[in-house]
Protein backbone atom coordinates (compact mmCIF):
# COMPACT_ATOMS: atom_id res chain seq x y z
CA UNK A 1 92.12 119.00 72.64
CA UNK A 2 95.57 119.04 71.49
CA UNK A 3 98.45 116.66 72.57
CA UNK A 4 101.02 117.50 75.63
CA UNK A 5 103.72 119.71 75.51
CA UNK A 6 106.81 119.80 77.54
CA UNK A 7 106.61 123.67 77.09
CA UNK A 8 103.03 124.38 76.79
CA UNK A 9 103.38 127.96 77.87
CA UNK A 10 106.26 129.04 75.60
CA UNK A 11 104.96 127.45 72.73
CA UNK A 12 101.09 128.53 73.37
CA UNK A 13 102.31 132.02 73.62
CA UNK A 14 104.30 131.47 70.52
CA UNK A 15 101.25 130.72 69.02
CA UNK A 16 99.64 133.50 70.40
CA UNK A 17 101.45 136.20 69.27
CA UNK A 18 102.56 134.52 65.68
CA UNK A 19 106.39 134.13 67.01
CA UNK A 20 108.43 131.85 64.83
CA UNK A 21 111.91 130.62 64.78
CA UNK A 22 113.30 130.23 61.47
CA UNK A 23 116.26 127.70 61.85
CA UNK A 24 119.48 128.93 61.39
CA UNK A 25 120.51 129.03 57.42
CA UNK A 26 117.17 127.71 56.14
CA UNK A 27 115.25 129.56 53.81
CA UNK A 28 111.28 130.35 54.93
CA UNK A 29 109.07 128.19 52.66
CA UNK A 30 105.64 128.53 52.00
CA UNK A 31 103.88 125.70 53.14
CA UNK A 32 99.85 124.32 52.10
CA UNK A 33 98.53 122.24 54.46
CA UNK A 34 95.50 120.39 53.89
CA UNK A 35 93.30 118.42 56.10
CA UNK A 36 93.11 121.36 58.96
CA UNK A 37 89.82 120.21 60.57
CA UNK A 38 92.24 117.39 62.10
CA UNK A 39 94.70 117.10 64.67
CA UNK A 40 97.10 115.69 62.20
CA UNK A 41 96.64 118.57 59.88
CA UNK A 42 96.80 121.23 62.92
CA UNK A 43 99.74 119.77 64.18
CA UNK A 44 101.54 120.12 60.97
CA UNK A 45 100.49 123.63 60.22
CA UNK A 46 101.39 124.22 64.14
CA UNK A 47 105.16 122.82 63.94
CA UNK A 48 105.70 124.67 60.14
CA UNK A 49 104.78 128.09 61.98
CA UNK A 50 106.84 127.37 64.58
CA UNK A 51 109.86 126.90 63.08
CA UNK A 52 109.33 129.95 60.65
CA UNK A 53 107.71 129.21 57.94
CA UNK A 54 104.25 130.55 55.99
CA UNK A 55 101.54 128.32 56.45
CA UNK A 56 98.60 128.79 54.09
CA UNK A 57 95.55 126.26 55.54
CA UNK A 58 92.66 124.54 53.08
CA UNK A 59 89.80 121.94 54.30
CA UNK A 60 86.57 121.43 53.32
CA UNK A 61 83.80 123.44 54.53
CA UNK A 62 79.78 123.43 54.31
CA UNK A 63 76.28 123.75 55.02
CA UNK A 64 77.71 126.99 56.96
CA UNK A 65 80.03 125.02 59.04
CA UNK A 66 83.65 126.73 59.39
CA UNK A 67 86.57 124.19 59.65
CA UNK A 68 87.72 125.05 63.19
CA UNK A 69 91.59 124.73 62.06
CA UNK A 70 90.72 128.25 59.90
CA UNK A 71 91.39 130.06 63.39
CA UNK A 72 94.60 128.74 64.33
CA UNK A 73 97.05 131.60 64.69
CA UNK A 74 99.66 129.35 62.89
CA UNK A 75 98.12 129.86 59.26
CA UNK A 76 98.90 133.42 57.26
CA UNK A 77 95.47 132.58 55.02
CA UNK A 78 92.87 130.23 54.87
CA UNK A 79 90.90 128.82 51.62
CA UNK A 80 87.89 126.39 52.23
CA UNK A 81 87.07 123.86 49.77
CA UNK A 82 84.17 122.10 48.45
CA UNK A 83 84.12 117.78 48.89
CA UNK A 84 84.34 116.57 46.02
CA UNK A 85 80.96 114.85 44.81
CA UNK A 86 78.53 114.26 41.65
CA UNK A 87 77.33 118.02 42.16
CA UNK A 88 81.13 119.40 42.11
CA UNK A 89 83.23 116.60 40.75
CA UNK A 90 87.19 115.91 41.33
CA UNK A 91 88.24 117.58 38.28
CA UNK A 92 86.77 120.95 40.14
CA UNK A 93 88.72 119.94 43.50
CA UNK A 94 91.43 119.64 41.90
CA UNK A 95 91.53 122.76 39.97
CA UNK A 96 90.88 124.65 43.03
CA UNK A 97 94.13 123.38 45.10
CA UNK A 98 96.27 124.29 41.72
CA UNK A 99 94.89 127.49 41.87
CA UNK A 100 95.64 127.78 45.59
CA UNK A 101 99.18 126.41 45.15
CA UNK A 102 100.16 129.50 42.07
CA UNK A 103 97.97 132.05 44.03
CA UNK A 104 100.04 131.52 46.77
CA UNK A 105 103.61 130.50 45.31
CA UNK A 106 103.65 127.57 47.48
CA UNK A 107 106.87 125.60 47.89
CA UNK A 108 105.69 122.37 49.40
CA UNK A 109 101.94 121.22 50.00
CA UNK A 110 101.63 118.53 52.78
CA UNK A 111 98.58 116.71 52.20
CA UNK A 112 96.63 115.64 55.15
CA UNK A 113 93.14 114.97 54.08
CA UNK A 114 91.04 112.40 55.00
CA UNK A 115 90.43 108.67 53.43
CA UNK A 116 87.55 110.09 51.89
CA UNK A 117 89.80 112.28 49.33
CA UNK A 118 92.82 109.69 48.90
CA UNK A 119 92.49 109.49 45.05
CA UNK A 120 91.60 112.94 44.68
CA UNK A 121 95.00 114.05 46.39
CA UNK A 122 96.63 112.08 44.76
CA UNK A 123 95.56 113.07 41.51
CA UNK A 124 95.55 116.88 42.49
CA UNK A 125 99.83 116.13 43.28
CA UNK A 126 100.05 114.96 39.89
CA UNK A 127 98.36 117.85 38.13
CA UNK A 128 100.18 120.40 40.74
CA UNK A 129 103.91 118.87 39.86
CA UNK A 130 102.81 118.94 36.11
CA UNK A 131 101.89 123.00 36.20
CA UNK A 132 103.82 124.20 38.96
CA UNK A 133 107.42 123.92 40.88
CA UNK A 134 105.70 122.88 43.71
CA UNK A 135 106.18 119.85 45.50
CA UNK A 136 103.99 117.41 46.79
CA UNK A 137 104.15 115.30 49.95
CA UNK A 138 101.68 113.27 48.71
CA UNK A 139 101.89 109.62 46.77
CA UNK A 140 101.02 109.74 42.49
CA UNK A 141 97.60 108.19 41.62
CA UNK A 142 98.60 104.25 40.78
CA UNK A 143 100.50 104.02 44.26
CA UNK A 144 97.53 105.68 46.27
CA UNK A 145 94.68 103.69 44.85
CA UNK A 146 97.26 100.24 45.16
CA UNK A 147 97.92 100.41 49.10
CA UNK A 148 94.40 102.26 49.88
CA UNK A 149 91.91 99.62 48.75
CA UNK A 150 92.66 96.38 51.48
CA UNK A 151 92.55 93.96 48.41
CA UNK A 152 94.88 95.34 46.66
CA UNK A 153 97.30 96.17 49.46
CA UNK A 154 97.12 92.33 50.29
CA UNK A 155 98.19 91.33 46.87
CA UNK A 156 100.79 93.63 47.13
CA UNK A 157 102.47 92.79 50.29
CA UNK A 158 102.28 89.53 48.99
CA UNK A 159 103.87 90.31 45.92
CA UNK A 160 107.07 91.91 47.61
CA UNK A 161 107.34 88.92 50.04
CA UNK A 162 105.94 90.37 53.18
CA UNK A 163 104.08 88.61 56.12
CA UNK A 164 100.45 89.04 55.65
CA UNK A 165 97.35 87.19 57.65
CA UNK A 166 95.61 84.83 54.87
CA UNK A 167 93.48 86.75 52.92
CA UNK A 168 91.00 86.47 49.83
CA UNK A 169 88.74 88.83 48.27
CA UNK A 170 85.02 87.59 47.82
CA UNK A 171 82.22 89.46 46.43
CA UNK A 172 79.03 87.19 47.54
CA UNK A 173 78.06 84.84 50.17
CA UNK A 174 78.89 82.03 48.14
CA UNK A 175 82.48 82.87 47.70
CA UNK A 176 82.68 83.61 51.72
CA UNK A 177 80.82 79.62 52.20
CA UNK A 178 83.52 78.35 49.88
CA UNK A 179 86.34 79.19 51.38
CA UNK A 180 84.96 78.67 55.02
CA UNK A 181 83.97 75.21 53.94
CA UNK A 182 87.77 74.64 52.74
CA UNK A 183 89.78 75.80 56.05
CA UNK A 184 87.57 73.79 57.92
CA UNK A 185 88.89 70.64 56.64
CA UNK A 186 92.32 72.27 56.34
CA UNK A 187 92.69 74.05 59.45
CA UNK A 188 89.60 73.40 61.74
CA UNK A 189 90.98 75.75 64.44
CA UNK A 190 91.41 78.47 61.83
CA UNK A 191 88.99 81.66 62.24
CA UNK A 192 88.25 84.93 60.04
CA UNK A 193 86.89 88.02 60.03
CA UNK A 194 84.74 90.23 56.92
CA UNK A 195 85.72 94.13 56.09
CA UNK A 196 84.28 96.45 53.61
CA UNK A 197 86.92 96.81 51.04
CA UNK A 198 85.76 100.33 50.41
CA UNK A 199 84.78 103.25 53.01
CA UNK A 200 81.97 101.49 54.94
CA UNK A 201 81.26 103.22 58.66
CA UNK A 202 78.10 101.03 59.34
CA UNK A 203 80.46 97.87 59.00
CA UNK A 204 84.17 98.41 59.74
CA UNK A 205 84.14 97.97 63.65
CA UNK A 206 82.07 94.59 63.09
CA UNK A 207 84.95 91.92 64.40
CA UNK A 208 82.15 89.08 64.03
CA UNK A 209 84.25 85.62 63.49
CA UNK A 210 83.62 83.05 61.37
CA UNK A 211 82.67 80.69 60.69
CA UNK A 212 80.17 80.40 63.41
CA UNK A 213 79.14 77.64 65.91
CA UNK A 214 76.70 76.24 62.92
CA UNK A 215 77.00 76.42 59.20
CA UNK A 216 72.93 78.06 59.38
CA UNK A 217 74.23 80.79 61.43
CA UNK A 218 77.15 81.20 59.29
CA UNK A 219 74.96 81.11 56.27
CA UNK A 220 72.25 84.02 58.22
CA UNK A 221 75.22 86.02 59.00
CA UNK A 222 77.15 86.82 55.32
CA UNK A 223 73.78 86.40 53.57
CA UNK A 224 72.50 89.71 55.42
CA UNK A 225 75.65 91.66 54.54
CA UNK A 226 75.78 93.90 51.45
CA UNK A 227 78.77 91.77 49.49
CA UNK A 228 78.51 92.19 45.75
CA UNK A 229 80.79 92.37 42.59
CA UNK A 230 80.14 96.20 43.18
CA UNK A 231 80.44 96.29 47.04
CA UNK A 232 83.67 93.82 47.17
CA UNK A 233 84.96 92.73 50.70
CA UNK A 234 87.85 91.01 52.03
CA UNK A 235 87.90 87.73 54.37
CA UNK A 236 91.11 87.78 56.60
CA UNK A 237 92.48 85.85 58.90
CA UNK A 238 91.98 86.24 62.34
CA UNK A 239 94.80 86.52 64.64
CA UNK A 240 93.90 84.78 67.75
CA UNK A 241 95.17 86.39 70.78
CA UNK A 242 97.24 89.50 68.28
CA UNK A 243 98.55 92.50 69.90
CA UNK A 244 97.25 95.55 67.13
CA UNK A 245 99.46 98.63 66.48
CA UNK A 246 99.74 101.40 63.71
CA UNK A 247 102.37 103.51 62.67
CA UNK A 248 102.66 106.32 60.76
CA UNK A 249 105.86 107.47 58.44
CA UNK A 250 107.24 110.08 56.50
CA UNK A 251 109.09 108.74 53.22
CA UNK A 252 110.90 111.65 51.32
CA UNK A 253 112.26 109.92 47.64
CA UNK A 254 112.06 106.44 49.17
CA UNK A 255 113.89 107.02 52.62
CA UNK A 256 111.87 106.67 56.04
CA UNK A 257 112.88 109.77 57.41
CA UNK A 258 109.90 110.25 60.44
CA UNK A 259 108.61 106.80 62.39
CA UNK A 260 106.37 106.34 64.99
CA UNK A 261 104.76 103.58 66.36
CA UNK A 262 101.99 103.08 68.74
CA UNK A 263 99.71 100.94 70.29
CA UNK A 264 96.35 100.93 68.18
CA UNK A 265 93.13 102.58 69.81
CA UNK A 266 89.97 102.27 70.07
CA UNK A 267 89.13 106.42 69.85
CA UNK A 268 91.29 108.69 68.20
CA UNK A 269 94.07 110.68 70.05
CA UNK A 270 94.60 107.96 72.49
CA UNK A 271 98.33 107.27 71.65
CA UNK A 272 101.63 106.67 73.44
CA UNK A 273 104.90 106.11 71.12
CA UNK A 274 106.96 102.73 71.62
CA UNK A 275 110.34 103.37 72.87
CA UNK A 276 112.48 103.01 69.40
CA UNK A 277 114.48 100.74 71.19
CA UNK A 278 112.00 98.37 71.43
CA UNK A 279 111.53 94.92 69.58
CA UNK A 280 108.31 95.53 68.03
CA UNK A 281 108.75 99.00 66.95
CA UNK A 282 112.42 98.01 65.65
CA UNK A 283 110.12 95.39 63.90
CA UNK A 284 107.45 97.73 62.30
CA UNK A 285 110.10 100.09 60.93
CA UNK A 286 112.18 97.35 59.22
CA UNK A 287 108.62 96.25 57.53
CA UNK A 288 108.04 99.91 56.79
CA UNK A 289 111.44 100.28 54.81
CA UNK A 290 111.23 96.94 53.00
CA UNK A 291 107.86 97.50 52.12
CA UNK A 292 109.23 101.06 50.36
CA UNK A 293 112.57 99.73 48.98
CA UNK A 294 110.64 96.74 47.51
CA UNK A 295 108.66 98.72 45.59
CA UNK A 296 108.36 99.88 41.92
CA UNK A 297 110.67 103.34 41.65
CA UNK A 298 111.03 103.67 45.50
CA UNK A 299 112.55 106.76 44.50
CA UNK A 300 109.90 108.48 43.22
CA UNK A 301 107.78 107.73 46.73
CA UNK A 302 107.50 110.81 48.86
CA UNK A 303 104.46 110.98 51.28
CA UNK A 304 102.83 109.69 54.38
CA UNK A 305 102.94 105.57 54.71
CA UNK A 306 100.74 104.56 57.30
CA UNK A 307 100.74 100.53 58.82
CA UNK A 308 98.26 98.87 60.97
CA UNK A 309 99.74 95.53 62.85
CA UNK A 310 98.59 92.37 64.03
CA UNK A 311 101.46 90.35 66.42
CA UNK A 312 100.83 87.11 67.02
CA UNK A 313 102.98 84.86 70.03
CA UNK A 314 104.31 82.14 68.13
CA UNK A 315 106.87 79.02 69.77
CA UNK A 316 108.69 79.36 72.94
CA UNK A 317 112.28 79.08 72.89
CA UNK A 318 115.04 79.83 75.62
CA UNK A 319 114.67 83.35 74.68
CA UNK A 320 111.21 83.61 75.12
CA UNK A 321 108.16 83.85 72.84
CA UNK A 322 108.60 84.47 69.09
CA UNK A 323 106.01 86.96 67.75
CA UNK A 324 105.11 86.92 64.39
CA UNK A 325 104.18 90.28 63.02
CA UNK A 326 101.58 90.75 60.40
CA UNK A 327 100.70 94.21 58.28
CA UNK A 328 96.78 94.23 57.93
CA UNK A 329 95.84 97.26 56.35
CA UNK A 330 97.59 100.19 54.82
CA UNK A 331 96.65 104.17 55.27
CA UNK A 332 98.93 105.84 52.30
CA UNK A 333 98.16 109.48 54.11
CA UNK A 334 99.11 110.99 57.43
CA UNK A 335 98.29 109.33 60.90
CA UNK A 336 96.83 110.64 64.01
CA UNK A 337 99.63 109.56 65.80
CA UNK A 338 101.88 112.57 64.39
CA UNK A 339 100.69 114.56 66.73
CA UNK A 340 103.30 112.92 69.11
CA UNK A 341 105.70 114.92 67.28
CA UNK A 342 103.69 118.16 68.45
CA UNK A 343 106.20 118.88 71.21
CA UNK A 344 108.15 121.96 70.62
CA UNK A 345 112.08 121.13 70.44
CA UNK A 346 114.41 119.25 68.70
CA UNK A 347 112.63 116.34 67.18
CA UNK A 348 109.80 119.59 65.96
CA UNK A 349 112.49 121.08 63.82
CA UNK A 350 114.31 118.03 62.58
CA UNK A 351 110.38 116.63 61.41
CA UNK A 352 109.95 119.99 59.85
CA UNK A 353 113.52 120.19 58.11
CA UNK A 354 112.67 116.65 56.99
CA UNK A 355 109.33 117.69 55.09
CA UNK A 356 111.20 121.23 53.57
CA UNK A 357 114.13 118.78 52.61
CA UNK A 358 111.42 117.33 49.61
CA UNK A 359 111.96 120.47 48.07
CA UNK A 360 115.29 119.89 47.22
CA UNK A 361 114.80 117.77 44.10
CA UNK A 362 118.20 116.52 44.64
CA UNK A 363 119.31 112.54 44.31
CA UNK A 364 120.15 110.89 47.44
CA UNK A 365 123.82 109.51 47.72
CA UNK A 366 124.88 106.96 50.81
CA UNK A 367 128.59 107.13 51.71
CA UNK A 368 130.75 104.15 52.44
CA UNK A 369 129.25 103.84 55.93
CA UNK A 370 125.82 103.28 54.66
CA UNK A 371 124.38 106.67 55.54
CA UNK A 372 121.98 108.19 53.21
CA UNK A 373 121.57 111.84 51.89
CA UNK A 374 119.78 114.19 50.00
CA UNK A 375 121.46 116.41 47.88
CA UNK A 376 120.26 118.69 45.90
CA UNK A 377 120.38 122.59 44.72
CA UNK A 378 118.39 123.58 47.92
CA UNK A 379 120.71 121.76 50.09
CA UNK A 380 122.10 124.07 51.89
CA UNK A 381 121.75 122.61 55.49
CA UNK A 382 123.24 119.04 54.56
CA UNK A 383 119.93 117.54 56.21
CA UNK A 384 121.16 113.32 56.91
CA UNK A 385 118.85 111.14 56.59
CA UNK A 386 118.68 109.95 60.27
CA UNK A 387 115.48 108.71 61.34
CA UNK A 388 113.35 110.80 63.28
CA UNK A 389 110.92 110.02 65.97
CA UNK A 390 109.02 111.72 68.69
CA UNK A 391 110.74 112.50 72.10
CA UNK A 392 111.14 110.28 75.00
CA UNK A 393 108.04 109.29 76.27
CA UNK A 394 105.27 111.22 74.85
CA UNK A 395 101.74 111.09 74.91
CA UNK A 396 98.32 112.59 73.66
CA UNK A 397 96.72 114.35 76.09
CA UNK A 398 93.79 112.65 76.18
CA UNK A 399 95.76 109.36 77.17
CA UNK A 400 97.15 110.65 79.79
CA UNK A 401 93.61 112.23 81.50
CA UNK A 402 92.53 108.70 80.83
CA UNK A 403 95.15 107.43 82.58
CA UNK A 404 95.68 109.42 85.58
CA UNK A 405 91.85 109.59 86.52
């Protein structure tokens, strides 16, 4: 199922026939997409082709299972690839997309694989950059593995000064008992919730709160969970009453250049963008850019930044309620909710102009207005770095079936 188009028609018969529509003055690239068994991925590869450029595909593929992306009529070749594992290790994975990347000549690989591959990706940029003059929209290594693992991410955000939901990373039962037995006296009212610090299906929709009604079904609860110096988790506060939302971003050398923001759901595809003009979304993105500018070498940061929200109503005042805003979790890869940019039209091209403006290499200067720009020897089209988000009002598909039914 793919999202809504204003012009599903013209741009499915596009598609069709392989039509594309090179903007005016911009050199074709060739473009590597990764991640093509997704919507994220095929929307990418979808909106490249459309506005004229080569799109070579890759995803993983096995026991005899094609990746159903491989047919789109948007990719000029296809290469499947084998999950990394203790059979074929990273270093193998790795190898394989470098190889892709000179086969190919490819300009600019846009990496939109799954959390399953986040270090590998990021390692695989690093080796690509090093041997080739490709570039990689993709975060290095140390910034991947520091805003995927929840832990980490916490101490982060709390490190630059950003609102985050109390949190503390335990690694038994006891640890969990301890500090349950210390908010108690402290805050009596207060209430948390366990996640798996590392990729855990079985456990990560599990919104149990603690502690209990009694300290013995407390105690029952974390004792049959698999916490362990090896199998870390992370206690958070729970925001009573929150509002949850994710966003996804595209940063090109440290400047939010794509923004969207949504209302979180339950099953993928089920998004609708925020106006931009609204508070919370105005909220998310000034998070978004802090978070980037208050980082190490924001500079050097091109990729997909991902946020998931908590809001929280806080005091009433003449104006009306005060809500407190609260990052909980950090995806440093693509979002599902890109496909709202699937639409063919303006904000299509300007996205795509966006990701082909990381070729550049150039340094970014901001004029006495404050406006911010990429220049570079590729910069031929003057790209500004306004922000860009999806058009007025658009939805997945699937959300609005749901909705109209």
């Amino acid at each position: 199922m793919t999202p809504s188009d204003p012009q599903p028609k013209e741009s499915a018969k596009k598609l069709r026939n392989g039509q594309q529509h090179a903007e005016q003055h911009e050199m074709p690239r060739r473009v590597l997409i990764t991640g093509l068994g997704m919507a994220k991925g095929l929307t990418l590869a979808r909106a490249f082709h459309l506005c004229g450029h080569r799109v070579i595909g890759a995803d993983f593929e096995g026991s005899g299972i094609p990746c159903p992306g491989r047919y789109s009529k948007a990719l000029s070749t296809f290469y499947p690839l084998e999950k990394p594992g203790s059979k074929d290790p990273a270093t193998t994975y790795i190898r394989r997309l470098a190889e892709i990347v000179e086969t190919e000549s490819i300009d600019l690989w846009v990496s939109c694989s799954g959390v399953a591959s986040a270090a590998e990706d990021a390692l695989a940029k690093e080796a690509i950059e090093r041997r080739t003059s490709c570039t990689c929209v993709q975060f290095d290594a140390q910034t991947t593995l520091r805003l995927h693992e929840k832990d980490s991410f916490m101490q982060e955000t709390r490190r630059l000064g950003l609102p985050i939901p109390q949190s503390h990373s335990v690694t038994s039962p006891d640890d969990i008992l301890k500090i349950l037995a210390s908010s108690i006296v402290s805050d009596p009212d207060r209430r948390f919730i366990l996640k798996p610090i590392g990729v855990d299906d079985a456990h990560r929709g599990d919104m149990t709160l603690l502690p209990c009604t009694s300290l013995a079904e407390t105690k029952a609860r974390v004792m049959r969970l698999p916490i362990s110096p090896a199998r870390p988790w992370i206690l958070q506060q729970f925001i009573p009453g929150g509002e949850e939302y994710c966003t996804h971003a595209l940063v090109i050398r440290g400047v939010v250049r794509c923004f969207v923001a949504c209302p979180s759901a339950e099953l993928l595809m089920h998004y609708s963008a925020l106006p931009t003009t609204c508070a919370l979304s105005r909220a998310m993105l000034a998070f978004t850019r802090e978070f980037v500018a208050r980082s190490p070498d924001p500079e050097t940061w091109t990729g997909h930044l991902s946020f998931d929200f908590m809001f929280e109503d806080g005091v009433a005042s003449e104006k009306g309620f005060e809500k407190r805003l609260y990052a909980i979790e950090c995806n440093p890869r693509a979002h599902t909710a890109v496909v709202l940019f699937n639409q063919y039209g303006p904000a299509m091209a300007a996205m795509v102009r966006a990701y082909i403006s990381a070729t550049s290499g150039g340094l970014v200067q901001e004029d006495s207005n404050g406006n911010r720009r990429h220049v570079g020897q590729n910069d031929d089209d003057g790209v500004q770095d306004s922000l860009i988000v999806p058009p007025v009002m658009t939805r997945c598909l699937w959300c609005y079936i749901v909705l109209a039914m």
